[in-house]
N, C-alpha and C. Protein backbone atom coordinates (compact mmCIF):
# COMPACT_ATOMS: atom_id res chain seq x y z
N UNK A 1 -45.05 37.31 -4.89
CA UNK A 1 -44.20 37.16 -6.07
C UNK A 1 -44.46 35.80 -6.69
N UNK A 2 -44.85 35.52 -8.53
CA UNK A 2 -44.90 34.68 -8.75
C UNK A 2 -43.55 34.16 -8.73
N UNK A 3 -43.57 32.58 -9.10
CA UNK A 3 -42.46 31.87 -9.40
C UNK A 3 -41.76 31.92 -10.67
N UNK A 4 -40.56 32.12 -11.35
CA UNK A 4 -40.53 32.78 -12.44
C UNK A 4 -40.79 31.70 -13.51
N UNK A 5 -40.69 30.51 -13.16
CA UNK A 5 -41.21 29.42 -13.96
C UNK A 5 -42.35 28.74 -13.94
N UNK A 6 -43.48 29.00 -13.75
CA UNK A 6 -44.58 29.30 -13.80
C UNK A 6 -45.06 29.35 -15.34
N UNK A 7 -45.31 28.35 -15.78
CA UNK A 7 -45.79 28.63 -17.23
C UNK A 7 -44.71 28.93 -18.49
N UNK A 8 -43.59 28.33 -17.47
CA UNK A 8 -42.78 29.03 -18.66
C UNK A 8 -41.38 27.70 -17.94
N UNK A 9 -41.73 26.45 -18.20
CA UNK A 9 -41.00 25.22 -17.76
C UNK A 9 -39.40 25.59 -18.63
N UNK A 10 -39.64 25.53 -19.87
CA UNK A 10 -38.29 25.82 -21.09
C UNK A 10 -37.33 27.07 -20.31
N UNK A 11 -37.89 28.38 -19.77
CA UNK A 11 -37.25 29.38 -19.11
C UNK A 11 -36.08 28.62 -17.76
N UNK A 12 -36.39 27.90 -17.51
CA UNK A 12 -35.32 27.43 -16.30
C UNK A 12 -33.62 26.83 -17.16
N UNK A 13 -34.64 26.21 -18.20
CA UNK A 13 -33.14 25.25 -18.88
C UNK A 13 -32.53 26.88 -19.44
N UNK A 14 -32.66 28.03 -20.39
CA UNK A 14 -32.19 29.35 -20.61
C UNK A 14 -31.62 29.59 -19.85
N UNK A 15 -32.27 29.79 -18.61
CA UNK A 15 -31.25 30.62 -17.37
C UNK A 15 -30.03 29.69 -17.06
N UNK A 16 -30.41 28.59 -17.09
CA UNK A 16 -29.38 27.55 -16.37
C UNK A 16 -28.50 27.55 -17.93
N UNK A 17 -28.71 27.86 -19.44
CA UNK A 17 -27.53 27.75 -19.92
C UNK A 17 -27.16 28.99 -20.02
N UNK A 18 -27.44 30.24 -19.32
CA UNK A 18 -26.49 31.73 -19.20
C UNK A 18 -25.33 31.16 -18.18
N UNK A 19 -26.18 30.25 -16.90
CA UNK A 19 -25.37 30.31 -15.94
C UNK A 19 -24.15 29.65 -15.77
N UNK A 20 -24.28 28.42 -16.88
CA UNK A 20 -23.34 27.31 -17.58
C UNK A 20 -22.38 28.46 -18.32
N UNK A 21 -22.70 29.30 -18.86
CA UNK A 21 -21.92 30.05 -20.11
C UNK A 21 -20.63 31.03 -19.17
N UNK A 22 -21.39 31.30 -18.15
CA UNK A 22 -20.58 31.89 -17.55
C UNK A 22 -19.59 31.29 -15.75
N UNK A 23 -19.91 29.79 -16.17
CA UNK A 23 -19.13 29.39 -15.34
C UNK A 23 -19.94 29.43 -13.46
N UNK A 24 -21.24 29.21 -13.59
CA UNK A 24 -21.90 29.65 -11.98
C UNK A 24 -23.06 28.86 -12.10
N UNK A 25 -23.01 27.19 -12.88
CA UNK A 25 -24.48 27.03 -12.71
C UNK A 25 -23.87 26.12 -12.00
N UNK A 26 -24.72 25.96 -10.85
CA UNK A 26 -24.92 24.95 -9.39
C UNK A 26 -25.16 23.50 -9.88
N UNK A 27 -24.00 22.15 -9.45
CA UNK A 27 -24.43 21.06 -9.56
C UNK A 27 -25.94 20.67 -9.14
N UNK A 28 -26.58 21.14 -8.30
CA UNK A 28 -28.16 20.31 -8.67
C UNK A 28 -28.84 20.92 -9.65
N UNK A 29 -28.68 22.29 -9.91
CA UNK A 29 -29.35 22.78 -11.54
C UNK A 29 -28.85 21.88 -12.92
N UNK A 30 -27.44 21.43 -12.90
CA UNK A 30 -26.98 20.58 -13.93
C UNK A 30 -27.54 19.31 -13.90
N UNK A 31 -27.51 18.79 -12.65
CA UNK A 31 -27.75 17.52 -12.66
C UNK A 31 -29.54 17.55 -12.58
N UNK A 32 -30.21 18.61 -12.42
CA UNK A 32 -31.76 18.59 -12.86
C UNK A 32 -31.81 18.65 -14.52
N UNK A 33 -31.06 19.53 -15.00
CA UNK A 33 -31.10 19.50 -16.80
C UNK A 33 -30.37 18.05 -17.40
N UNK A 34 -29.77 18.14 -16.50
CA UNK A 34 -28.92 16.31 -17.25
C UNK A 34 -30.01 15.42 -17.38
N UNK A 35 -30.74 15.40 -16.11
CA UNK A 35 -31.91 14.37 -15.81
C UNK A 35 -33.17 14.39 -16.28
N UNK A 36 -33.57 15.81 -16.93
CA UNK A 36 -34.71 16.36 -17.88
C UNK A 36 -34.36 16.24 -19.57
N UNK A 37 -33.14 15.44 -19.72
CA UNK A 37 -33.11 14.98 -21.17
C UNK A 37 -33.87 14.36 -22.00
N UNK A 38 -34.21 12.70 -21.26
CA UNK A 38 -35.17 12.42 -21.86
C UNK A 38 -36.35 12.97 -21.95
N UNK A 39 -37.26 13.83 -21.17
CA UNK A 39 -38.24 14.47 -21.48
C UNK A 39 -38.21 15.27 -22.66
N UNK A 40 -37.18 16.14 -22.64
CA UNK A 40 -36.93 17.42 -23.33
C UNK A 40 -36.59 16.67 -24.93
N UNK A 41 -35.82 15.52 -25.12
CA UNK A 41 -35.76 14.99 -26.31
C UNK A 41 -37.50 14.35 -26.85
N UNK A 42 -38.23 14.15 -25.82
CA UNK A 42 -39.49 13.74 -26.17
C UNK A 42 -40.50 15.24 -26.77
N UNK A 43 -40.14 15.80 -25.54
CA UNK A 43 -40.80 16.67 -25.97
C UNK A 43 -40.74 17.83 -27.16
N UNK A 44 -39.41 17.94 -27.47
CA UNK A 44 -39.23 18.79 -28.87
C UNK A 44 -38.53 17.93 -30.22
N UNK A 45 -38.76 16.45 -29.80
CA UNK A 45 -38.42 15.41 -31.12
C UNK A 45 -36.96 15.94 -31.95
N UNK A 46 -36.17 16.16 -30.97
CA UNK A 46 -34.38 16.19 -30.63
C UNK A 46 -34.10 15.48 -30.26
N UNK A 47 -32.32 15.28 -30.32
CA UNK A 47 -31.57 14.32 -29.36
C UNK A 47 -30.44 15.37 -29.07
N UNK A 48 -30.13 14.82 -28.08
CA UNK A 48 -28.52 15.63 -27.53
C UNK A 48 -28.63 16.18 -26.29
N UNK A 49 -27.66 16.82 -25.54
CA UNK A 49 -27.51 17.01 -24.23
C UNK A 49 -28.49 18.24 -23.96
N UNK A 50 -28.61 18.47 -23.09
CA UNK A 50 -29.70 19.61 -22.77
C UNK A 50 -29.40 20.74 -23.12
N UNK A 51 -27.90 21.61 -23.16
CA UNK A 51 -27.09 22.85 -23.92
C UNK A 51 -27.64 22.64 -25.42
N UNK A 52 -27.70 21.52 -25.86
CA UNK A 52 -27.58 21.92 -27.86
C UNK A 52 -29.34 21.78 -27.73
N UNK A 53 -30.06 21.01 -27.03
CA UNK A 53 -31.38 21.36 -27.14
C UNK A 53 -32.16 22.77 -27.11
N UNK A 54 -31.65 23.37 -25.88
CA UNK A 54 -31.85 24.76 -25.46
C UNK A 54 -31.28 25.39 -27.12
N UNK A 55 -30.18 25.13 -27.18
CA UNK A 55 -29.17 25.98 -28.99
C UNK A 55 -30.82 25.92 -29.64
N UNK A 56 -30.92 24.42 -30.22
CA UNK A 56 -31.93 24.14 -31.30
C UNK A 56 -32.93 24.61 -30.87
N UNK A 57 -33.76 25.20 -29.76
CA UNK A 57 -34.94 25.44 -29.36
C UNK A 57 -35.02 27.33 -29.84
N UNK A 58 -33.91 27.81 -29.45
CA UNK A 58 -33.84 29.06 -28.95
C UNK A 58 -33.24 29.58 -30.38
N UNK A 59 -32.41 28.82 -31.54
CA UNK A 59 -31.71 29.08 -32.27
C UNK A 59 -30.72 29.40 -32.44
N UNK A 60 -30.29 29.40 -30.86
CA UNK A 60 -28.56 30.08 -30.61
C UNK A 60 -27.54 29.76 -31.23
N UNK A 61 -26.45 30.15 -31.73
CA UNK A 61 -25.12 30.30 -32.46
C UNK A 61 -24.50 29.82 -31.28
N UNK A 62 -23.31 28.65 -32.27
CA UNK A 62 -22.19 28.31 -31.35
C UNK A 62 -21.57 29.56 -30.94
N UNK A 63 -21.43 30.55 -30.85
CA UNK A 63 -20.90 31.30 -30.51
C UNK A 63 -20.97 32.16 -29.24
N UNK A 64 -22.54 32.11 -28.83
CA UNK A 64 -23.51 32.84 -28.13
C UNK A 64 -22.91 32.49 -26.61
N UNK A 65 -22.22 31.58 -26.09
CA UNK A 65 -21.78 31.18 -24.76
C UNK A 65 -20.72 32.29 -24.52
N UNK A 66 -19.25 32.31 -25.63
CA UNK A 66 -18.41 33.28 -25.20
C UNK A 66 -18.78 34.63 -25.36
N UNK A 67 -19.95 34.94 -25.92
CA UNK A 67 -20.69 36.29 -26.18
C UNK A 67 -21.22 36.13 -24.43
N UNK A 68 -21.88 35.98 -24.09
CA UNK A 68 -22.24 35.72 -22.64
C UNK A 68 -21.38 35.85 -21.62
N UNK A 69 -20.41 35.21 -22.10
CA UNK A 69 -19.12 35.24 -20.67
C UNK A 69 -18.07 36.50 -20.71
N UNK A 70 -17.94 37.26 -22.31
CA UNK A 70 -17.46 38.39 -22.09
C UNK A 70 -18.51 39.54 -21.63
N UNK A 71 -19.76 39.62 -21.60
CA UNK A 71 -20.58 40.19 -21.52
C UNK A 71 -20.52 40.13 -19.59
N UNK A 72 -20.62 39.01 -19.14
CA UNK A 72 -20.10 38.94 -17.64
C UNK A 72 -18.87 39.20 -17.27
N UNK A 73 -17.77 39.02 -17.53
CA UNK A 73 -16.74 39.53 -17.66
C UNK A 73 -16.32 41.37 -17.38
N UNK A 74 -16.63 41.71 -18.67
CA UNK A 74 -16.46 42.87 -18.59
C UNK A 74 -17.40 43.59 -17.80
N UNK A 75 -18.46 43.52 -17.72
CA UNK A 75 -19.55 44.02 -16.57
C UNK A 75 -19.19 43.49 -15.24
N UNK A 76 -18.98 42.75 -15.13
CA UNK A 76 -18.72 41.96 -13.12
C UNK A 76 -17.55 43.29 -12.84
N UNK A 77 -16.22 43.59 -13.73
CA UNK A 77 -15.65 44.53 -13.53
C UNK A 77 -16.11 45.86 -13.22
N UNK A 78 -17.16 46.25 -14.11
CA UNK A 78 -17.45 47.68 -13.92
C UNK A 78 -18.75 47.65 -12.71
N UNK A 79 -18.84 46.86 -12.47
CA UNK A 79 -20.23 46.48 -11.21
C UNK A 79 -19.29 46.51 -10.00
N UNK A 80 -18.58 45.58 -10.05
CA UNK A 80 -17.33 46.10 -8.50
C UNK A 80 -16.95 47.73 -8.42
N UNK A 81 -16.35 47.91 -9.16
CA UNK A 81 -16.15 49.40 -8.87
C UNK A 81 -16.87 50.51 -8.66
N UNK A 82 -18.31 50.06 -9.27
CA UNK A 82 -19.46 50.88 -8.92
C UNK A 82 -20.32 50.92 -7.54
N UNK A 83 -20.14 49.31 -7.44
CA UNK A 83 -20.97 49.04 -6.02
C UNK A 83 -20.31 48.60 -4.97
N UNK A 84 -18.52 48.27 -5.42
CA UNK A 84 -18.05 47.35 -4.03
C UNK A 84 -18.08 45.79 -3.56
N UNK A 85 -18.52 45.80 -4.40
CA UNK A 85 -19.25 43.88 -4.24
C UNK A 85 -19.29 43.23 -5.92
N UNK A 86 -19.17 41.92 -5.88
CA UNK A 86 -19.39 41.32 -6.81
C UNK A 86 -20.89 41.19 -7.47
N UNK A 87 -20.63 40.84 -8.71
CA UNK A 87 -22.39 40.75 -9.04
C UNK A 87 -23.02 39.44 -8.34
N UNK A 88 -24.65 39.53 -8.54
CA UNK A 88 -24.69 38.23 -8.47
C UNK A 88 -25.09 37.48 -9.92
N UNK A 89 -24.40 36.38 -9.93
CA UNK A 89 -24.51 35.40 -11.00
C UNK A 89 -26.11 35.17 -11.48
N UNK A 90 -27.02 34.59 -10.41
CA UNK A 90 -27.97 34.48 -11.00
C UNK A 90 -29.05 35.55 -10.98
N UNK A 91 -28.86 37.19 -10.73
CA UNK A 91 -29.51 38.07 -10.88
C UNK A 91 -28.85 38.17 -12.06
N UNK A 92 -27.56 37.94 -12.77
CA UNK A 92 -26.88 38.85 -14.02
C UNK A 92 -28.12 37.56 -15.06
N UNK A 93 -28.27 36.44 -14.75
CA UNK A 93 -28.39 35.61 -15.47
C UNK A 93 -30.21 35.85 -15.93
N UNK A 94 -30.53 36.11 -14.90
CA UNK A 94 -32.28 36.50 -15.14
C UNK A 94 -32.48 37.81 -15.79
N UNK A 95 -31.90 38.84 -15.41
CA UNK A 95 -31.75 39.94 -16.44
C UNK A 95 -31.39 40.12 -17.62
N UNK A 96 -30.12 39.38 -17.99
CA UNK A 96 -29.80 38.83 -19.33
C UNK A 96 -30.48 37.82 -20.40
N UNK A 97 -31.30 36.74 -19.77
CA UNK A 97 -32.41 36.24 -20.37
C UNK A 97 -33.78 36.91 -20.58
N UNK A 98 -34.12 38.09 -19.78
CA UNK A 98 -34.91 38.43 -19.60
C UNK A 98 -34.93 39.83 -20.94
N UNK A 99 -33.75 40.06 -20.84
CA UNK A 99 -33.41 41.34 -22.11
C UNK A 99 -33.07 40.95 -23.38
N UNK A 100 -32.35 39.93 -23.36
CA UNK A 100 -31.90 39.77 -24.82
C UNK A 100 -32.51 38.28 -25.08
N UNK A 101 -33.18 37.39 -24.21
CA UNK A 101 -33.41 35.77 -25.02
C UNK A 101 -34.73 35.35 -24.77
N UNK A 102 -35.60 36.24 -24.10
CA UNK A 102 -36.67 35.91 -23.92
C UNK A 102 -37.33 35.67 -24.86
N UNK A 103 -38.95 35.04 -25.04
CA UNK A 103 -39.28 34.75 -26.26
C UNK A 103 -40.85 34.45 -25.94
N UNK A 104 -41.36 35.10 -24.96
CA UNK A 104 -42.54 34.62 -24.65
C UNK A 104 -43.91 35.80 -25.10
């Protein structure tokens, strides 16, 4: 299995802002995007925190986070009752980037 970031460096900060949107991204994933600012402002000649970079990169609408979290929301519900178990956060989060924000 490749690595899913593999050629695709920008894909980690995406997933990590589904996982922000919905309340499940892991302090060392934050504190790796906190700490990839200055690069990321070098590298796409932006300023701002790593969330509005990812916005400006990807084109996302302020809006697109609570679109995300009802989208987890209402699905984590119908996924328990189907399977018994909770989802997992960062399988909902790679599938969801992978269907609707990909761009490669």
């Amino acid at each position: 299995m490749t690595d899913r970031y593999t050629d695709k460096p920008f894909l980690r900060f995406v997933d990590a802002y589904v996982l922000k949107a919905i309340g499940h991204l892991d302090d060392a994933t934050e504190t790796y995007c906190k700490a990839m600012v200055p690069q990321l402002e070098q590298s796409f000649g932006v300023t701002g925190s790593w969330e509005r970079i990812v916005e400006q990169q990807m084109k996302f609408g302020s809006e697109l986070p609570g679109q995300i979290r009802k989208i987890w929301t209402d699905g984590m519900v119908r996924f328990k009752q189907g399977n018994g178990t909770a989802p997992d956060p960062v399988q909902f989060a790679y599938l969801f980037v992978d269907k609707n924000l990909r761009r490669d």
